[in-house]
N, C-alpha and C. Protein backbone atom coordinates (compact mmCIF):
# COMPACT_ATOMS: atom_id res chain seq x y z
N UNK A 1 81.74 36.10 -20.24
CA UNK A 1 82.55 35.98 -21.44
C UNK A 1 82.17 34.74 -22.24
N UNK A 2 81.86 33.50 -21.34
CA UNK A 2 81.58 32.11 -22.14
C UNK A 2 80.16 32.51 -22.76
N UNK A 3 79.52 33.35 -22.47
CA UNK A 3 77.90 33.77 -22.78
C UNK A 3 77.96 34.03 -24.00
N UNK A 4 78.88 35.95 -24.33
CA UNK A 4 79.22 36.54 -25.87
C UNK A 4 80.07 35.78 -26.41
N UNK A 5 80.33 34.38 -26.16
CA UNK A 5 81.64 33.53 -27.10
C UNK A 5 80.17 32.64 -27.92
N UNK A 6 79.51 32.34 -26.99
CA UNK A 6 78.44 31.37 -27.07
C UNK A 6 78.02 31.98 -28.00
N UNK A 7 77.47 32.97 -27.89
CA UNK A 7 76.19 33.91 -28.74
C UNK A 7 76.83 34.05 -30.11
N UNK A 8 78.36 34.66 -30.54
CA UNK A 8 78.74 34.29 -31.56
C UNK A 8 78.79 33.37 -32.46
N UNK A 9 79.47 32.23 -31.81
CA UNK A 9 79.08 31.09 -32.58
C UNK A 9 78.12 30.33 -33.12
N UNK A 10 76.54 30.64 -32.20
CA UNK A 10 75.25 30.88 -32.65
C UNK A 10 75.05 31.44 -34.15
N UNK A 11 75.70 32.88 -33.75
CA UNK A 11 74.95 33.61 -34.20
C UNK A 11 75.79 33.25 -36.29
N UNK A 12 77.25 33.37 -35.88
CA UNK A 12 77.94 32.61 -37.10
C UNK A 12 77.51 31.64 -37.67
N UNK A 13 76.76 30.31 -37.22
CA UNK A 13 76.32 29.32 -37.14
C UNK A 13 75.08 29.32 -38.05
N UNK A 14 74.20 30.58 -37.28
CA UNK A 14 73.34 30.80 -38.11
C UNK A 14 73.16 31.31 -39.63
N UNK A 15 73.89 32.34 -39.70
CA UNK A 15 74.58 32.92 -41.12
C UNK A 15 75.10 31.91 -41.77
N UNK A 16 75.70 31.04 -41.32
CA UNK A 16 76.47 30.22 -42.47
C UNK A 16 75.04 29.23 -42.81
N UNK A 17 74.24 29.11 -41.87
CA UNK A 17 72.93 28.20 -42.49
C UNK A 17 72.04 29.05 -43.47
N UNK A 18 72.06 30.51 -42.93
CA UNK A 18 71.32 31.12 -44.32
C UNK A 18 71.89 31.32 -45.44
N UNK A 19 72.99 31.60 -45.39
CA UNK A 19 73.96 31.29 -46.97
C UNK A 19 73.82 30.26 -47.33
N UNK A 20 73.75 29.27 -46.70
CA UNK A 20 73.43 27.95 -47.43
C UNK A 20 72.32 28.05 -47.75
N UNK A 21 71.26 28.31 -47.02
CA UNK A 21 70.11 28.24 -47.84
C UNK A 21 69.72 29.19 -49.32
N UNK A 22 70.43 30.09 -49.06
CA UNK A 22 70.10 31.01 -50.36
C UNK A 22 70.70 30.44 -51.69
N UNK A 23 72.36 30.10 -51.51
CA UNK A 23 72.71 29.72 -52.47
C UNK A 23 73.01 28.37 -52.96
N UNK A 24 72.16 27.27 -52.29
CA UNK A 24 71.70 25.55 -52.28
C UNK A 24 70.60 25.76 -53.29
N UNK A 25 70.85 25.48 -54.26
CA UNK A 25 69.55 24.98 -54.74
C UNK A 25 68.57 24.51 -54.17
N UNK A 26 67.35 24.20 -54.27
CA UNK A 26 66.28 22.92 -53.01
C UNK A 26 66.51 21.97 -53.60
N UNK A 27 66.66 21.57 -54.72
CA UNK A 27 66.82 19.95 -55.20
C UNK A 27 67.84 19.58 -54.56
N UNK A 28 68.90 20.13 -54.46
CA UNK A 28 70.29 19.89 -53.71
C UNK A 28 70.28 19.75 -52.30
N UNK A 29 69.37 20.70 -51.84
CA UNK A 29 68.86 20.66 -50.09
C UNK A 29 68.49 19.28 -49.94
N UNK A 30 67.38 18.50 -50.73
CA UNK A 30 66.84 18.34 -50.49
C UNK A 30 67.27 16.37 -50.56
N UNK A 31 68.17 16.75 -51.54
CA UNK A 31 69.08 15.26 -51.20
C UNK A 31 69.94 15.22 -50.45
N UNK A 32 70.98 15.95 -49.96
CA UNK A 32 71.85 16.35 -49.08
C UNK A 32 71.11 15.76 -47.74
N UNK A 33 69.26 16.50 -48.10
CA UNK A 33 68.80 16.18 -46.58
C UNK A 33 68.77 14.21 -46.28
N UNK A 34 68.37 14.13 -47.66
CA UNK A 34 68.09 12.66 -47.69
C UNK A 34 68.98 11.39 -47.74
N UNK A 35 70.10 12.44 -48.13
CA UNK A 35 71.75 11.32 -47.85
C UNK A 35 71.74 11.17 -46.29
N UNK A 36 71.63 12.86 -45.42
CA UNK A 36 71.73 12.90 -44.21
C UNK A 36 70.90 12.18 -43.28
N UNK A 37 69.52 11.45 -43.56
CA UNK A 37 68.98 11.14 -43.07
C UNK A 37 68.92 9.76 -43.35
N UNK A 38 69.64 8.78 -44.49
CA UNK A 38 70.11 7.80 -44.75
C UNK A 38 71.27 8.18 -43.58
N UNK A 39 72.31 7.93 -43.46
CA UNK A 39 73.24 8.19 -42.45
C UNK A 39 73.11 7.74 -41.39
N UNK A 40 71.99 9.10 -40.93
CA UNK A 40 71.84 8.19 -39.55
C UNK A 40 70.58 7.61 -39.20
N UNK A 41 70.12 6.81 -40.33
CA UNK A 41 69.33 5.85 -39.75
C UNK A 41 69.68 4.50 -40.44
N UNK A 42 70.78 4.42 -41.01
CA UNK A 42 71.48 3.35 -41.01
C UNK A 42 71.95 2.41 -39.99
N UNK A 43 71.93 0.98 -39.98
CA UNK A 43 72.34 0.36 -38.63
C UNK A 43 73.67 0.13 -38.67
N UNK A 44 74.01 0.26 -37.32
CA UNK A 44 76.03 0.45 -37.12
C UNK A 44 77.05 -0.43 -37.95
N UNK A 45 76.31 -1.64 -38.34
CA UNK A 45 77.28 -2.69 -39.04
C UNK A 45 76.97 -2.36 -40.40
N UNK A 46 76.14 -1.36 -40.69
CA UNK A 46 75.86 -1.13 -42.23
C UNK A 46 76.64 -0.06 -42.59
N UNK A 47 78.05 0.32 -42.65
CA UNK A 47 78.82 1.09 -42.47
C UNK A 47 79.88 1.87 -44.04
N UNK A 48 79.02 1.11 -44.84
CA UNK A 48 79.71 1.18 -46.63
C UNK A 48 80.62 0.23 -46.53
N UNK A 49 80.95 -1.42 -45.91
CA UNK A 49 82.18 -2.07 -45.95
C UNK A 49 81.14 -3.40 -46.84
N UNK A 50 81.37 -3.58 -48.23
CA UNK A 50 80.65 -4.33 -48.72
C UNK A 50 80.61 -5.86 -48.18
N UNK A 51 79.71 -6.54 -47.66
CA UNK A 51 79.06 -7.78 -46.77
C UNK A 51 79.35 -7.23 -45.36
N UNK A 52 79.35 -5.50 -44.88
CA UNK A 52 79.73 -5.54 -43.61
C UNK A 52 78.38 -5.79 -42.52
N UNK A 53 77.43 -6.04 -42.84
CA UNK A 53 76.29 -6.75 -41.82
C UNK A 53 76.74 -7.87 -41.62
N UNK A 54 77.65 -9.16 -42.33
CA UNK A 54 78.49 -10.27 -42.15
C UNK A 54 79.76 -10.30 -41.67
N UNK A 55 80.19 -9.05 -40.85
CA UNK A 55 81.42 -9.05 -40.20
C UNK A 55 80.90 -8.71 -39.02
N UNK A 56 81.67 -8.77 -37.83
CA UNK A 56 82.00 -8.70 -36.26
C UNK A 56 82.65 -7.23 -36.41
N UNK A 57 82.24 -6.33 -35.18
CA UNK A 57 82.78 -5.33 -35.23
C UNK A 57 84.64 -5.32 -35.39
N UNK A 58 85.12 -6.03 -35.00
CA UNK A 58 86.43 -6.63 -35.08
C UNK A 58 87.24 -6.54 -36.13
N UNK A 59 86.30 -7.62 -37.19
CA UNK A 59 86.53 -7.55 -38.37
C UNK A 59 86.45 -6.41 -39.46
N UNK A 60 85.33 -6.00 -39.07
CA UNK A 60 85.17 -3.85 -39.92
C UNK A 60 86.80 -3.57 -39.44
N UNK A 61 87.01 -3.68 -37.72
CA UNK A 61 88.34 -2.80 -37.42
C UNK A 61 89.53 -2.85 -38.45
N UNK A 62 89.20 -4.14 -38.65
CA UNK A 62 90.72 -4.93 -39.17
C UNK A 62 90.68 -4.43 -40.99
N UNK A 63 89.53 -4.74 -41.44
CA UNK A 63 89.51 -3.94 -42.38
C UNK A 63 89.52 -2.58 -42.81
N UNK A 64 88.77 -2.06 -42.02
CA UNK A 64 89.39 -0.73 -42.37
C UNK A 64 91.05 -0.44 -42.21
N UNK A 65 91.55 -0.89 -41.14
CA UNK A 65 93.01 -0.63 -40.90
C UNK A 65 93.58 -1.52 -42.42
N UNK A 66 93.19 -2.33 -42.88
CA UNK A 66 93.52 -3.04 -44.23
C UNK A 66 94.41 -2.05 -44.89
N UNK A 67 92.45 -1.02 -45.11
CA UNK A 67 92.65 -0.28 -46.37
C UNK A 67 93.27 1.05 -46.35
N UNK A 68 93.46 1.42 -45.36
CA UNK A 68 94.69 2.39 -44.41
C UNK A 68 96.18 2.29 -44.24
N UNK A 69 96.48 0.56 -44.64
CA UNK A 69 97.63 0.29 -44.78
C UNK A 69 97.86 0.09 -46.43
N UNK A 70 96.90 -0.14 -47.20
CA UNK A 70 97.36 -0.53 -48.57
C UNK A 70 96.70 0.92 -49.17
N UNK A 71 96.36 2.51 -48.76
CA UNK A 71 96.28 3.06 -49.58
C UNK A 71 97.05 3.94 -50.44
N UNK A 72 98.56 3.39 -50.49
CA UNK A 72 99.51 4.02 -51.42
C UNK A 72 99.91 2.90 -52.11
N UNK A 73 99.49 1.70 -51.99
CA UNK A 73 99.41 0.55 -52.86
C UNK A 73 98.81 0.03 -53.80
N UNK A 74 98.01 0.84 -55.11
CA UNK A 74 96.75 0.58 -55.59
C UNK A 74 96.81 -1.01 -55.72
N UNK A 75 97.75 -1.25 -56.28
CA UNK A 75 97.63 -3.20 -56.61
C UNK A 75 97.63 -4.18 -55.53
N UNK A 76 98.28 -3.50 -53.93
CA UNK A 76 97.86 -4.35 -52.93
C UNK A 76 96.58 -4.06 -52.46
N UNK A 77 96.13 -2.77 -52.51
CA UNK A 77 94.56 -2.77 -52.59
C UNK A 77 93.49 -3.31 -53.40
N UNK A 78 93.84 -3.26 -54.26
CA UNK A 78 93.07 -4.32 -55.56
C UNK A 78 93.13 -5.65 -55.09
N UNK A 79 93.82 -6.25 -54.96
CA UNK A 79 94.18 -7.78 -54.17
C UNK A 79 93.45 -7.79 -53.02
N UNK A 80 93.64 -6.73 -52.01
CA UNK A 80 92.98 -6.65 -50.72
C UNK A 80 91.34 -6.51 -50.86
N UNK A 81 90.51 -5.92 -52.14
CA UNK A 81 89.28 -5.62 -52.35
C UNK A 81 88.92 -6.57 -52.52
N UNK A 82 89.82 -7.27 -53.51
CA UNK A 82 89.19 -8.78 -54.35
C UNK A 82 88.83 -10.11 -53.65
N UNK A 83 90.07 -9.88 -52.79
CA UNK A 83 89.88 -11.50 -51.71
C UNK A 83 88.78 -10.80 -50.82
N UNK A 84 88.56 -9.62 -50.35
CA UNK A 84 87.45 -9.70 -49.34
C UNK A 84 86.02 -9.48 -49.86
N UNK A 85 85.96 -9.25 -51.52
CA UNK A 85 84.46 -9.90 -51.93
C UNK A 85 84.36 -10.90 -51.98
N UNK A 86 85.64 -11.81 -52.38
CA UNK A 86 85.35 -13.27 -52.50
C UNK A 86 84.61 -14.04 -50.63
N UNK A 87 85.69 -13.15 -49.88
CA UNK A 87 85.18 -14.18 -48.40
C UNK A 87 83.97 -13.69 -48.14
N UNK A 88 83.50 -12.36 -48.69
CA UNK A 88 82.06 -11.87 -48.44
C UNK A 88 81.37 -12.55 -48.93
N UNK A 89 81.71 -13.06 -50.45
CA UNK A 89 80.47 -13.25 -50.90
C UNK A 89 80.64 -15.18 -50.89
N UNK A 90 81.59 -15.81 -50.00
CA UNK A 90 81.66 -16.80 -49.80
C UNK A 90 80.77 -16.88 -48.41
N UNK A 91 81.05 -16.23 -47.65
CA UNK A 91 80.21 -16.26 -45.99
C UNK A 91 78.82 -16.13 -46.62
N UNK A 92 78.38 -15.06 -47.36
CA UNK A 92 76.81 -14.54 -47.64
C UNK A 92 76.23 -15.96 -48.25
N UNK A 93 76.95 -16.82 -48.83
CA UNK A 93 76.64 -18.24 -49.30
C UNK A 93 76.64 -19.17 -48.35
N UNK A 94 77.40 -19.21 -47.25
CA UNK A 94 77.15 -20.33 -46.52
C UNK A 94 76.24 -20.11 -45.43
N UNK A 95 75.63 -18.76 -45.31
CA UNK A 95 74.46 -18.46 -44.40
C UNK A 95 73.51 -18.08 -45.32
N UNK A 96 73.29 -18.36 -46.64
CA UNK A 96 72.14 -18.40 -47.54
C UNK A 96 71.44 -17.35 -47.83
N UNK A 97 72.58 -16.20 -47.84
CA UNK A 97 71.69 -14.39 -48.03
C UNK A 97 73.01 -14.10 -49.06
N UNK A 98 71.69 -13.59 -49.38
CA UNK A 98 72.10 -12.78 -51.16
C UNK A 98 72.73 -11.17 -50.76
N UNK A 99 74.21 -10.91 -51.67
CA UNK A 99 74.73 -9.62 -51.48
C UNK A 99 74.58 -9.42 -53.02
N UNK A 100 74.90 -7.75 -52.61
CA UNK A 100 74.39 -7.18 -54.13
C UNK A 100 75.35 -7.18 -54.93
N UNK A 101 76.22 -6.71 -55.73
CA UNK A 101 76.97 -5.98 -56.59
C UNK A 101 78.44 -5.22 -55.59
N UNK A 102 79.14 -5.47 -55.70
CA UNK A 102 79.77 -5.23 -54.86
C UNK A 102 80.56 -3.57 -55.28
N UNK A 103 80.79 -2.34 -54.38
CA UNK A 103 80.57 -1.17 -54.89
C UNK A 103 81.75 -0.98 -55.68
N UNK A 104 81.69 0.15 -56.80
CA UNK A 104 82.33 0.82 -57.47
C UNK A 104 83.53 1.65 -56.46
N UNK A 105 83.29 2.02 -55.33
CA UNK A 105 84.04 2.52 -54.88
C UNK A 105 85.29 1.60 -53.77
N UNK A 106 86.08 2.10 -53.51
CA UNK A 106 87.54 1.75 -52.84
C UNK A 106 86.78 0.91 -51.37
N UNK A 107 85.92 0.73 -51.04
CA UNK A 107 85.61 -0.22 -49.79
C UNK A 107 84.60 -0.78 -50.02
């Protein structure tokens, strides 16, 4: 029985990859592939938390839980974004590495 459960989900698995392929554009495949492969060859502290190569896994924790607690708060989130580019981009100064632009998006 675990065999024809197996084989289904294969076999579903598979179909839903050829529908994708038919109706994906390739330009679309073909960044999708290249987001996906950014992903995971990204290193673990490089996680979208802007200066997060300058935090302790600890610190990602604490931030993310931050922005989990202030996301029905837009203005305590705004406050919460702002002071942690400032300590980002205060730490990235006192260890003498340059951060970029800090993102458009909510982390």
């Amino acid at each position: 029985r675990a065999k024809v459960e197996r084989g289904q989900r294969d076999y579903d698995r598979d179909r839903i990859r050829d529908r994708d392929r038919i109706h994906v554009p390739a330009e679309q495949r073909d960044r999708d592939q290249d987001r996906q492969q950014d992903r995971i060859h990204q290193p673990d502290n490089a996680d979208g938390i802007y200066g997060g190569d300058l935090m302790s896994e600890q610190e990602r924790n604490r931030y993310r839980e931050q922005l989990r607690l202030t996301e029905s708060d837009p203005e305590a989130r705004n406050r919460f974004l702002a002071r942690h580019r400032e300590e980002m981009q205060q730490r990235a100064k006192e260890q003498g590495k340059q951060l970029g632009d800090p993102p458009d998006k909510d982390n």
